[in-house]
PDB file of N, CA and C in Angstrom:
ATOM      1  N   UNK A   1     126.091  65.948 113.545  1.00  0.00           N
ATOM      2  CA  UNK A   1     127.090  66.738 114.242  1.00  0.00           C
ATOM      3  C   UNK A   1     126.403  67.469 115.389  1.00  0.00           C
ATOM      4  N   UNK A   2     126.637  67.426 116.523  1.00  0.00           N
ATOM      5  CA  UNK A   2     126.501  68.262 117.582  1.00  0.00           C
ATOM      6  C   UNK A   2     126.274  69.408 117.757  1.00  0.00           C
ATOM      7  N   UNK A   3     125.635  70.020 117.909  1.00  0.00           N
ATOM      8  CA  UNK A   3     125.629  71.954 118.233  1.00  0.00           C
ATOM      9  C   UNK A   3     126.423  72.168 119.420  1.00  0.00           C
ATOM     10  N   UNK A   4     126.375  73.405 119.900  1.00  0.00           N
ATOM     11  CA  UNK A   4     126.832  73.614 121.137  1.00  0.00           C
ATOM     12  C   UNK A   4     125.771  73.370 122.191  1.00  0.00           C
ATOM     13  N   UNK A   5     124.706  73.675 122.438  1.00  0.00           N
ATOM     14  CA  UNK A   5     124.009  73.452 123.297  1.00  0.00           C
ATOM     15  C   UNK A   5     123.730  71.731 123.566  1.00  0.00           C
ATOM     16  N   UNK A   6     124.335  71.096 122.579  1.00  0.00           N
ATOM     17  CA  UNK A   6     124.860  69.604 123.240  1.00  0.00           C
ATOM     18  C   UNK A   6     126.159  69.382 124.159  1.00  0.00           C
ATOM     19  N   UNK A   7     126.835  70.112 123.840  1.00  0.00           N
ATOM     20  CA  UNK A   7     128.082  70.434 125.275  1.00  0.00           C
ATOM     21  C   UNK A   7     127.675  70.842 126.474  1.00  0.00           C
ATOM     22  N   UNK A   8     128.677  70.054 127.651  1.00  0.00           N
ATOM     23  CA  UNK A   8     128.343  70.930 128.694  1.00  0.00           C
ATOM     24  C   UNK A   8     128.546  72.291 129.103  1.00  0.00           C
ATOM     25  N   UNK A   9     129.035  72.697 130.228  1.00  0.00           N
ATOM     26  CA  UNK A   9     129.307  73.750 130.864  1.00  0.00           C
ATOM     27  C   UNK A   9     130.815  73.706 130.573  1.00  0.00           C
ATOM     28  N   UNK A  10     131.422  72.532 131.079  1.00  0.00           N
ATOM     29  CA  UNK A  10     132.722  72.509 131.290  1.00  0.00           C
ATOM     30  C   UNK A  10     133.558  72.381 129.608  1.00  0.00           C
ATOM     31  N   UNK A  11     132.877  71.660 129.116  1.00  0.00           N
ATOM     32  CA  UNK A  11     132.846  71.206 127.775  1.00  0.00           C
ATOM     33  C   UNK A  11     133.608  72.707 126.672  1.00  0.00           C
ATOM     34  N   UNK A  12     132.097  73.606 126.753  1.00  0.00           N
ATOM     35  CA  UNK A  12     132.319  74.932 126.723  1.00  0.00           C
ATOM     36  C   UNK A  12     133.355  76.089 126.908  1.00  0.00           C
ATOM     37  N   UNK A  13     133.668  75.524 128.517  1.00  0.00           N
ATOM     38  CA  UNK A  13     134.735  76.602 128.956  1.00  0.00           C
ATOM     39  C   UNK A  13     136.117  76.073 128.126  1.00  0.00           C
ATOM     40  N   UNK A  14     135.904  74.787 128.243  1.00  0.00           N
ATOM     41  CA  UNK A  14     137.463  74.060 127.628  1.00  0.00           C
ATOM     42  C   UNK A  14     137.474  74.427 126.352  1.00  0.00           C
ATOM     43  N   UNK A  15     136.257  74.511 125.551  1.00  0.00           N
ATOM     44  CA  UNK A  15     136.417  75.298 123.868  1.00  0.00           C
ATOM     45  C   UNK A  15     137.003  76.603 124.034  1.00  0.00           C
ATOM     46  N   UNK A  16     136.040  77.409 124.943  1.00  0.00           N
ATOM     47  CA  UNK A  16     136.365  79.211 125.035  1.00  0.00           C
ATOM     48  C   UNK A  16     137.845  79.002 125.414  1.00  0.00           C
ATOM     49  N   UNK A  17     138.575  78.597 126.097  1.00  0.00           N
ATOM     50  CA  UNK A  17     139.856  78.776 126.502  1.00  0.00           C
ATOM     51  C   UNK A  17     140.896  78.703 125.508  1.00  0.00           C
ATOM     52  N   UNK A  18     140.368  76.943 124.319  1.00  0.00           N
ATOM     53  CA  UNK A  18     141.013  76.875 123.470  1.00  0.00           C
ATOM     54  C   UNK A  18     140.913  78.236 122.461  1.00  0.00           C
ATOM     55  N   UNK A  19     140.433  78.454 122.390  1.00  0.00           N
ATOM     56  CA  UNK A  19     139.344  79.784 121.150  1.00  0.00           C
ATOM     57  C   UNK A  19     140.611  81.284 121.510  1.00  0.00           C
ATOM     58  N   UNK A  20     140.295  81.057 122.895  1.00  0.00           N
ATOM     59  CA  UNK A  20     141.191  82.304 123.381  1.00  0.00           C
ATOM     60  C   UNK A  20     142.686  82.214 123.037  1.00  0.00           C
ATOM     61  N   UNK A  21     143.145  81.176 123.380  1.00  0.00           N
ATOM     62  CA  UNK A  21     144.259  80.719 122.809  1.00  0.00           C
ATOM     63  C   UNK A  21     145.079  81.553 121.341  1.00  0.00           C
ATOM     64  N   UNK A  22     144.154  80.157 121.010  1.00  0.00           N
ATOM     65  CA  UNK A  22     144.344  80.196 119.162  1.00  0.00           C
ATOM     66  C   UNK A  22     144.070  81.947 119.202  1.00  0.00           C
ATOM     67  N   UNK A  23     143.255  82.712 119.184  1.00  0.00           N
ATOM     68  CA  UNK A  23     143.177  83.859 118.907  1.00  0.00           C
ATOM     69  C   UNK A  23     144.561  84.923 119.516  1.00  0.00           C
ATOM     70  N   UNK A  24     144.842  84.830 120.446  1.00  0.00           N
ATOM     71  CA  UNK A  24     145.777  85.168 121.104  1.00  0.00           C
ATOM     72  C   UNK A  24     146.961  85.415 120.049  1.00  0.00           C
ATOM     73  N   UNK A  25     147.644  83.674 119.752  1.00  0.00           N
ATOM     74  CA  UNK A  25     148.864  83.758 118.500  1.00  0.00           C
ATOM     75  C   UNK A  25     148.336  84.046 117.388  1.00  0.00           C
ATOM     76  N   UNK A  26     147.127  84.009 117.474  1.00  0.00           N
ATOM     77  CA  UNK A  26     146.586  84.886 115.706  1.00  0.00           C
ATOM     78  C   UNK A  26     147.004  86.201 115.664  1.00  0.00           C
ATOM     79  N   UNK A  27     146.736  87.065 116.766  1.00  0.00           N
ATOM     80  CA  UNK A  27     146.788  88.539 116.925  1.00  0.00           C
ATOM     81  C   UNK A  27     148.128  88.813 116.952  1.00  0.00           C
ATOM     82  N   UNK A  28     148.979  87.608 117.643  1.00  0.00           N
ATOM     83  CA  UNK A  28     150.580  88.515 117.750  1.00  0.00           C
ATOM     84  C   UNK A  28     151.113  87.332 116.377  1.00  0.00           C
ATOM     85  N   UNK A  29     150.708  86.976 115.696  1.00  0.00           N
ATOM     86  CA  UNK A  29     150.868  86.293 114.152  1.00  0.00           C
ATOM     87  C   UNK A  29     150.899  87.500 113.413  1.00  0.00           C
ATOM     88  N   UNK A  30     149.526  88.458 113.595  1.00  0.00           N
ATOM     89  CA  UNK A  30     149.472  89.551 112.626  1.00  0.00           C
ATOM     90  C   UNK A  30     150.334  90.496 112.909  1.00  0.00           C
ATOM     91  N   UNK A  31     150.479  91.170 114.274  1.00  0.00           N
ATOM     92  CA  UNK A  31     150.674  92.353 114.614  1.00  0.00           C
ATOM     93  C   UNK A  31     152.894  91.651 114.103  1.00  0.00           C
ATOM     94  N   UNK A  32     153.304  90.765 113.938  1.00  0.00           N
ATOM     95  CA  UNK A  32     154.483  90.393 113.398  1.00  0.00           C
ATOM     96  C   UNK A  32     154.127  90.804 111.743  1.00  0.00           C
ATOM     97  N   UNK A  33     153.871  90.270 111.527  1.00  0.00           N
ATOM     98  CA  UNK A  33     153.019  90.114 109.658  1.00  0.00           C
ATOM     99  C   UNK A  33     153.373  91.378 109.520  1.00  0.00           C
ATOM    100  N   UNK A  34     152.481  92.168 110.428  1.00  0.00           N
ATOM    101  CA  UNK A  34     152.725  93.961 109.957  1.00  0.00           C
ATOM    102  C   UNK A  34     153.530  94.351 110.114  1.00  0.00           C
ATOM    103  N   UNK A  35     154.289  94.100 111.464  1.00  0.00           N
ATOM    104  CA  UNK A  35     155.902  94.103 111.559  1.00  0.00           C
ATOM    105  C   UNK A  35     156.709  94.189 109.937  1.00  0.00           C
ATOM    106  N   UNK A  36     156.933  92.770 109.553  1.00  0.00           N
ATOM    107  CA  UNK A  36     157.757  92.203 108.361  1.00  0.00           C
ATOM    108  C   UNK A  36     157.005  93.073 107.355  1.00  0.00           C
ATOM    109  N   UNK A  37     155.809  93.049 107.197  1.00  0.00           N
ATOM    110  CA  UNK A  37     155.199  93.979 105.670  1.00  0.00           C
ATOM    111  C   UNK A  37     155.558  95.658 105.556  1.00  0.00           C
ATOM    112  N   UNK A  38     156.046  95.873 106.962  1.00  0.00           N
ATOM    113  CA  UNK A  38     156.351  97.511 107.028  1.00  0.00           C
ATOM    114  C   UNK A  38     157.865  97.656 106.784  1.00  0.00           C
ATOM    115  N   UNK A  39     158.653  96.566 107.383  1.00  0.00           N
ATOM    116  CA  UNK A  39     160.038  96.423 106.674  1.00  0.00           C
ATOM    117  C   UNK A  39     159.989  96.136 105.193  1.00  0.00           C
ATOM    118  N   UNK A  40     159.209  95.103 104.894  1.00  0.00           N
ATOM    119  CA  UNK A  40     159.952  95.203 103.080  1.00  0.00           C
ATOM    120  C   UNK A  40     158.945  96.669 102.702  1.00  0.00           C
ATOM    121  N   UNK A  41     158.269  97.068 102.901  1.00  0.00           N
ATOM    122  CA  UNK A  41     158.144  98.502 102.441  1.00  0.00           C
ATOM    123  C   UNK A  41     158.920  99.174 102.290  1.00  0.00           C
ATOM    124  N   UNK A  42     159.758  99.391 103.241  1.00  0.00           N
ATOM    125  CA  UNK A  42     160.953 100.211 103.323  1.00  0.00           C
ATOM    126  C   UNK A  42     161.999  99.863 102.939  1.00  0.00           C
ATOM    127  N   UNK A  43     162.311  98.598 102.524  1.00  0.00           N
ATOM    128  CA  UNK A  43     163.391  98.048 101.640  1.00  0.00           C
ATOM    129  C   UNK A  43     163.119  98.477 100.529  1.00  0.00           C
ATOM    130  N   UNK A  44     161.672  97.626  99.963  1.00  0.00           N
ATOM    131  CA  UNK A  44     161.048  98.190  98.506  1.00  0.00           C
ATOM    132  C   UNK A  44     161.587  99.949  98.364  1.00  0.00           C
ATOM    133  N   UNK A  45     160.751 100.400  99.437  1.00  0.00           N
ATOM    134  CA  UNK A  45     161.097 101.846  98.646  1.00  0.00           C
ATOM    135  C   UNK A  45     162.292 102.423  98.637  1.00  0.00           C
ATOM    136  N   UNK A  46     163.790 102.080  99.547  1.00  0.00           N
ATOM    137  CA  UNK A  46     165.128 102.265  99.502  1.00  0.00           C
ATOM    138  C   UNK A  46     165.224 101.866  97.618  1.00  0.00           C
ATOM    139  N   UNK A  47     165.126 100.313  97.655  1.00  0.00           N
ATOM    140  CA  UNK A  47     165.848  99.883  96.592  1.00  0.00           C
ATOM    141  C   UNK A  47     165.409 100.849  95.455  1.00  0.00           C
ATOM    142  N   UNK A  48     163.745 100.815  95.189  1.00  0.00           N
ATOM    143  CA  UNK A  48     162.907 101.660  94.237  1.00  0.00           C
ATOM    144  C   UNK A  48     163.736 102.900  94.517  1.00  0.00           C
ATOM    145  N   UNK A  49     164.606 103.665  94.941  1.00  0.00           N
ATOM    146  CA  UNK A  49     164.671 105.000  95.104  1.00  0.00           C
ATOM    147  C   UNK A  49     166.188 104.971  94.119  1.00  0.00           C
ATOM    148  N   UNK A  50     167.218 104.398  94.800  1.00  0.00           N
ATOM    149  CA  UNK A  50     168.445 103.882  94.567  1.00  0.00           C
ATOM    150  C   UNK A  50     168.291 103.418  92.928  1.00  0.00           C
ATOM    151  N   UNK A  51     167.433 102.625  92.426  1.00  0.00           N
ATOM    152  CA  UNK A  51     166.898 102.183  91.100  1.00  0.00           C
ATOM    153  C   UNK A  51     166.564 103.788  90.099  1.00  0.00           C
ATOM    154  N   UNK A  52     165.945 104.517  90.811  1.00  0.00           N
ATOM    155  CA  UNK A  52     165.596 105.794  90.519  1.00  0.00           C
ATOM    156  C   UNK A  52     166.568 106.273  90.206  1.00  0.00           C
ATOM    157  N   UNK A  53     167.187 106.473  91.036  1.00  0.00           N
ATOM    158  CA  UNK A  53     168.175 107.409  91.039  1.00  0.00           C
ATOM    159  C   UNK A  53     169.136 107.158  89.644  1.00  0.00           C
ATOM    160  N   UNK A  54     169.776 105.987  89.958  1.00  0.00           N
ATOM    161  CA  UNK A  54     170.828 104.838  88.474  1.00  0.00           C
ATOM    162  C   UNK A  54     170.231 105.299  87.622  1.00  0.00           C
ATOM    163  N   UNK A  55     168.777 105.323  87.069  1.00  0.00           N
ATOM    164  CA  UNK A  55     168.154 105.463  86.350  1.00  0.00           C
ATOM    165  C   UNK A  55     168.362 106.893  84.901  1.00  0.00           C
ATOM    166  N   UNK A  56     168.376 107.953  85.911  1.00  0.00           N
ATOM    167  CA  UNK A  56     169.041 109.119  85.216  1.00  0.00           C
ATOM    168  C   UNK A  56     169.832 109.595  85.488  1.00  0.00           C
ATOM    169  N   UNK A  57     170.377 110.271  84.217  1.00  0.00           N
ATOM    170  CA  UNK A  57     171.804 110.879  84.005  1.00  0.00           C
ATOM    171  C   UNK A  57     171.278 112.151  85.332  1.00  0.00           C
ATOM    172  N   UNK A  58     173.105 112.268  85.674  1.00  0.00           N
ATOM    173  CA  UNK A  58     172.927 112.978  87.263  1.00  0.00           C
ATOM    174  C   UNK A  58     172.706 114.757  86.997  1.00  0.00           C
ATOM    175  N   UNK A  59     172.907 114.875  85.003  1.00  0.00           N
ATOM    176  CA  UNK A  59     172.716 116.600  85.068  1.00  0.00           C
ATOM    177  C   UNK A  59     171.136 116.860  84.333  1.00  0.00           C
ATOM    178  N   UNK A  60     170.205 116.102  84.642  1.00  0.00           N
ATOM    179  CA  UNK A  60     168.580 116.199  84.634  1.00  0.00           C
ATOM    180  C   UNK A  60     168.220 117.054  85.493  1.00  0.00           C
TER     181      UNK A  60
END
């Protein structure tokens, strides 16, 4: 298998670009991810609360 210093120059830039890429939709992949994981948090803890609540009699 090849190292990098068997690539060229151009070879190189065409990896780094791809690299940049891919990293690019990785970062707005996550920064969504955290998006959606901070909503069901807040579903979770609505429902968990609402569950709570059903839970006991209302003169506790």
């Amino acid at each position: 298998m090849a190292g990098l210093s068997d690539l060229s120059r151009e070879e190189i830039e065409i990896l780094l670009d791809l690299a940049r890429r891919e990293k690019q939709q990785a970062d707005r992949g996550l920064v969504l991810a955290r998006s959606r994981a901070a909503d069901a948090d807040r579903v979770v803890d609505r429902l968990q609360a609402e569950a709570d609540r059903r839970a006991w009699p209302g003169w506790l």
